[in-house]
Protein backbone atom coordinates (compact mmCIF):
# COMPACT_ATOMS: atom_id res chain seq x y z
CA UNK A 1 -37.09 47.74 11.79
CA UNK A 2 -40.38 46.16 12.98
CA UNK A 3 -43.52 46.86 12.19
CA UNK A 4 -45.80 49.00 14.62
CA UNK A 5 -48.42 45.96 14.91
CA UNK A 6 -45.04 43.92 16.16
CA UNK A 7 -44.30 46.39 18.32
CA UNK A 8 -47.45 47.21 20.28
CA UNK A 9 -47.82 42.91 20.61
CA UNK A 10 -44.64 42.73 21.96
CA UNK A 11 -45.33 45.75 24.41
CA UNK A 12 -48.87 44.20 25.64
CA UNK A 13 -48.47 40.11 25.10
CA UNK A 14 -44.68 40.42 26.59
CA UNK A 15 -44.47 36.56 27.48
CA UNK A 16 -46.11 35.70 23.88
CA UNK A 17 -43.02 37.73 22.28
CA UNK A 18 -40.60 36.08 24.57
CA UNK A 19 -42.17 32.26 23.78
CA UNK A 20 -42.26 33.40 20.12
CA UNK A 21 -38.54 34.75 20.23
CA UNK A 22 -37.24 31.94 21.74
CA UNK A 23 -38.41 29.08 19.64
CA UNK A 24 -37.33 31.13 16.58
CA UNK A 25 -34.18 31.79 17.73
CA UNK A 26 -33.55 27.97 18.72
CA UNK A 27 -34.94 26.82 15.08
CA UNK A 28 -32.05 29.46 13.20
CA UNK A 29 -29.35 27.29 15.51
CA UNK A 30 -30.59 24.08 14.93
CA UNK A 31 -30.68 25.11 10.97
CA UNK A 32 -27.78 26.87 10.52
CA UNK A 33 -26.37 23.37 12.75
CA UNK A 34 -27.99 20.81 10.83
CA UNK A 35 -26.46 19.49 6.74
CA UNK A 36 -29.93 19.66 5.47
CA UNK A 37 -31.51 22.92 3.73
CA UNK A 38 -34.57 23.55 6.36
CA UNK A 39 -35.91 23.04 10.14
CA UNK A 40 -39.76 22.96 11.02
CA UNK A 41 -41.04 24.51 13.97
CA UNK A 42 -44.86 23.83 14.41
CA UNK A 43 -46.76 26.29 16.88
CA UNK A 44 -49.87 25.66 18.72
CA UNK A 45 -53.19 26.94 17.05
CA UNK A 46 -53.70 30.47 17.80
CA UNK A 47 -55.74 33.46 17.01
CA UNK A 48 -55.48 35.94 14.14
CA UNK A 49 -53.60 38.57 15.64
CA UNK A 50 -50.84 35.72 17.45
CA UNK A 51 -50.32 34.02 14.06
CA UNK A 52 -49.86 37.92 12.41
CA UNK A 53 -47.35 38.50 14.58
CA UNK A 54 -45.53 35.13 14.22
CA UNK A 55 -46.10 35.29 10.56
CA UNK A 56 -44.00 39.00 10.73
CA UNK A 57 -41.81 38.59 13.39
CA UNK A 58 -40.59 35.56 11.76
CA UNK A 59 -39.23 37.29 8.84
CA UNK A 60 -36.85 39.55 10.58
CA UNK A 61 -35.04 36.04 11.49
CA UNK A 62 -35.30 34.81 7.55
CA UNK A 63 -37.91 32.21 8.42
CA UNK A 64 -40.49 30.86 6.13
CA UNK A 65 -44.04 31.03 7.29
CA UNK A 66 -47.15 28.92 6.94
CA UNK A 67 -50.49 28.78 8.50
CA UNK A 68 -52.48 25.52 8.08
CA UNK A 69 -55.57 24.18 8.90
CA UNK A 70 -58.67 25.64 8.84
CA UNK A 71 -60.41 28.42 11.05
CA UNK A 72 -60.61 28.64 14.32
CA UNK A 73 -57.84 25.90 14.54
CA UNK A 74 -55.15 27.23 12.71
């Protein structure tokens, strides 16, 4: 089940959650296509509350998650 913070994002940001969906969804295929162990997808920099909900969402798909770079950029 998702989280209530996933939730409400997807409710108000609807396009965001569809943008987000999609690229995760298309980096599980190209993994689960590809012979080596791991695919990258890189998103833009974002705020807090974008890269929180990236960050969760991705785990319902078994994705690994890392933020990099430094504030405001990341």
């Amino acid at each position: 089940s998702y989280s209530e913070f996933v939730l409400d994002t997807a409710r108000r940001d609807t396009d965001f959650a569809v943008e987000v969906h999609t690229a995760l969804a298309a980096l599980v295929q190209r993994a689960s296509e590809a012979t080596g162990k791991s695919r990258v997808h890189e998103f833009p920099p974002m705020n807090r509350n974008k890269r929180r909900f990236v960050h969760e969402y991705a785990e319902h798909f078994g994705c690994e998650t890392h933020a990099v770079d430094p504030e405001p950029n990341r």
